[in-house]
C-alpha atoms as a PDB file:
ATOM      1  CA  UNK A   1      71.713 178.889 288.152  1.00  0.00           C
ATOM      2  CA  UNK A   2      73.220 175.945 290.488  1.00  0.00           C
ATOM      3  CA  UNK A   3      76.487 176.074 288.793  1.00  0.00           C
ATOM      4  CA  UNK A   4      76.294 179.715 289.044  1.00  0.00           C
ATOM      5  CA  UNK A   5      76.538 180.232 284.971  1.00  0.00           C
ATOM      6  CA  UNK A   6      73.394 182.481 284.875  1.00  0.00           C
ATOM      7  CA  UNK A   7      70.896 180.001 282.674  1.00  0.00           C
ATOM      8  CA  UNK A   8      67.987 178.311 283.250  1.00  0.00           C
ATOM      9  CA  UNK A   9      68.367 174.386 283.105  1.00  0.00           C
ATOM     10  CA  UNK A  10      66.910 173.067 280.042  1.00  0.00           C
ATOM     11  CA  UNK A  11      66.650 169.515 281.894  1.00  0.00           C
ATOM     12  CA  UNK A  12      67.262 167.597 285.422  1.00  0.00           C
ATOM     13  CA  UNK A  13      69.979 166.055 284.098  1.00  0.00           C
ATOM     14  CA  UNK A  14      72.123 169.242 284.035  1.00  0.00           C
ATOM     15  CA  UNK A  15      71.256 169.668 287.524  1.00  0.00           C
ATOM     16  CA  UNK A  16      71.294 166.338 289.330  1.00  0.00           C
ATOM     17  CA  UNK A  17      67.311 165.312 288.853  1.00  0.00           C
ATOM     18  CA  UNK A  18      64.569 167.569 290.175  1.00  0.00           C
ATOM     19  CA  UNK A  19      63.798 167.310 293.825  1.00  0.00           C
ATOM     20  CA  UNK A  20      61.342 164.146 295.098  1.00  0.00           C
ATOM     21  CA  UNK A  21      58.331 165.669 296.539  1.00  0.00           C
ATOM     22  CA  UNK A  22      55.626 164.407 299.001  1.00  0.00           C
ATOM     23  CA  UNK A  23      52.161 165.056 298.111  1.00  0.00           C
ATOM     24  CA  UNK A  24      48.869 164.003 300.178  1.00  0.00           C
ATOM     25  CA  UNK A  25      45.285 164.163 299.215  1.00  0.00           C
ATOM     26  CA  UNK A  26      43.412 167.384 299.548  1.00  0.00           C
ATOM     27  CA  UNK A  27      41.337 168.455 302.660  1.00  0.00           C
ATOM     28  CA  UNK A  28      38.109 168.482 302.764  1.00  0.00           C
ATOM     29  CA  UNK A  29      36.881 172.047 301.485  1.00  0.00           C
ATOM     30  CA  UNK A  30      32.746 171.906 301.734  1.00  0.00           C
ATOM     31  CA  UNK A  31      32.290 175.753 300.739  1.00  0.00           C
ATOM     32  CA  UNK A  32      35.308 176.125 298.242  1.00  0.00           C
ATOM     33  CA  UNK A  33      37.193 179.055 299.958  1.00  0.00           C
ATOM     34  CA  UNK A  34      40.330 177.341 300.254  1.00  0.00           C
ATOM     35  CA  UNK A  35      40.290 176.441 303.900  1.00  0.00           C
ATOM     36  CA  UNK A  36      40.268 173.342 305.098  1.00  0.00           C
ATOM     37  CA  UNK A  37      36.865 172.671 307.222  1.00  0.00           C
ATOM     38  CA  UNK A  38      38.799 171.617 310.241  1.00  0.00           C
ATOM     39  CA  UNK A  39      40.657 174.032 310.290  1.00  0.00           C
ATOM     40  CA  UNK A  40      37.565 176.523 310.068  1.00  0.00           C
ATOM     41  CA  UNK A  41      36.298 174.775 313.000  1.00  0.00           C
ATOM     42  CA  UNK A  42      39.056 174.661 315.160  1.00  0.00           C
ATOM     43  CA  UNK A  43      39.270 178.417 314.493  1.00  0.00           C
ATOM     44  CA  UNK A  44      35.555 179.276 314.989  1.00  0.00           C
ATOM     45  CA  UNK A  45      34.520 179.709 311.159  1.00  0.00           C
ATOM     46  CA  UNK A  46      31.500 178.067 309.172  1.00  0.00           C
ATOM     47  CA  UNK A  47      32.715 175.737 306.943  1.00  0.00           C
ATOM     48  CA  UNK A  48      29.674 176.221 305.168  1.00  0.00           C
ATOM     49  CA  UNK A  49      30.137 180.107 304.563  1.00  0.00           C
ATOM     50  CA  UNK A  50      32.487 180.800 301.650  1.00  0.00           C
ATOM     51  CA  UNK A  51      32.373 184.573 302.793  1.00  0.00           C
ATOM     52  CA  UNK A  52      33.839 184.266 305.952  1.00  0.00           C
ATOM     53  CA  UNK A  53      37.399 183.740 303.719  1.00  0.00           C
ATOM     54  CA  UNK A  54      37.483 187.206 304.112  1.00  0.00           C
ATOM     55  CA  UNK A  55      36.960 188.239 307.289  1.00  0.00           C
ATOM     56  CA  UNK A  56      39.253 189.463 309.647  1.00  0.00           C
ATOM     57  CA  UNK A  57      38.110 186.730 312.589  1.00  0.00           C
ATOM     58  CA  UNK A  58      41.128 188.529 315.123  1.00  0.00           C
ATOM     59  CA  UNK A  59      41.535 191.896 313.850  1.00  0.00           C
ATOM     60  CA  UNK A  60      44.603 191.678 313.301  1.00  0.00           C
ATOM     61  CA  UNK A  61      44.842 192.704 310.001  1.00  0.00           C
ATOM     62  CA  UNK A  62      44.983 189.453 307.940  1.00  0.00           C
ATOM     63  CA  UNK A  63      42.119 187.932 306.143  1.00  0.00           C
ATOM     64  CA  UNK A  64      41.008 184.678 307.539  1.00  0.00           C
ATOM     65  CA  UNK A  65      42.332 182.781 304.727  1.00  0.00           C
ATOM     66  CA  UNK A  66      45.803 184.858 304.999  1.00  0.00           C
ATOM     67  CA  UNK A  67      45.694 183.217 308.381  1.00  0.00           C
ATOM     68  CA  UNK A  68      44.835 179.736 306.802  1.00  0.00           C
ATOM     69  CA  UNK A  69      47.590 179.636 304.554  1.00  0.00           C
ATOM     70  CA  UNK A  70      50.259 181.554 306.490  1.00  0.00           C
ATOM     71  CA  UNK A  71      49.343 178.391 309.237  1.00  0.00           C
ATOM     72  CA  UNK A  72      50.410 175.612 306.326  1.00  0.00           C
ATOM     73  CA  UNK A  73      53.859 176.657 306.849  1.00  0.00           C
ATOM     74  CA  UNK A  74      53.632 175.986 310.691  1.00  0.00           C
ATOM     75  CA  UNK A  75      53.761 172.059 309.960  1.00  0.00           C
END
């Protein structure tokens, strides 16, 4: 796809190595609804209430935890 020839690379050596990556260890995530509990606090939510993932929080639409992972791109 790179060199524009239409295939999928069958390894990183046809395409220069694969990309390094940064990785960090996982928030902490008491309830297990995929939010981070600091973010739920700094937003107002129970990071003890696995329901409140989908709640609407600002009406605006978006689930809380649309909100939550639209605001890991922000960083």
């Amino acid at each position: 796809v790179k060199k524009g020839t239409g295939k999928v690379p069958d390894s990183q050596d046809e395409v220069g190595g694969w990309p390094s990556l940064n990785s960090f260890p996982a928030l902490a995530d008491r309830d297990k609804d995929g939010m981070a509990d600091e973010w739920e606090t700094a937003n107002g939510l129970n990071p003890n209430d696995a329901e409140d993932r989908n709640e609407d929080r600002n009406s605006d639409g978006f689930t809380n935890l649309e909100e939550y992972v639209n605001s890991l791109t922000q960083k």
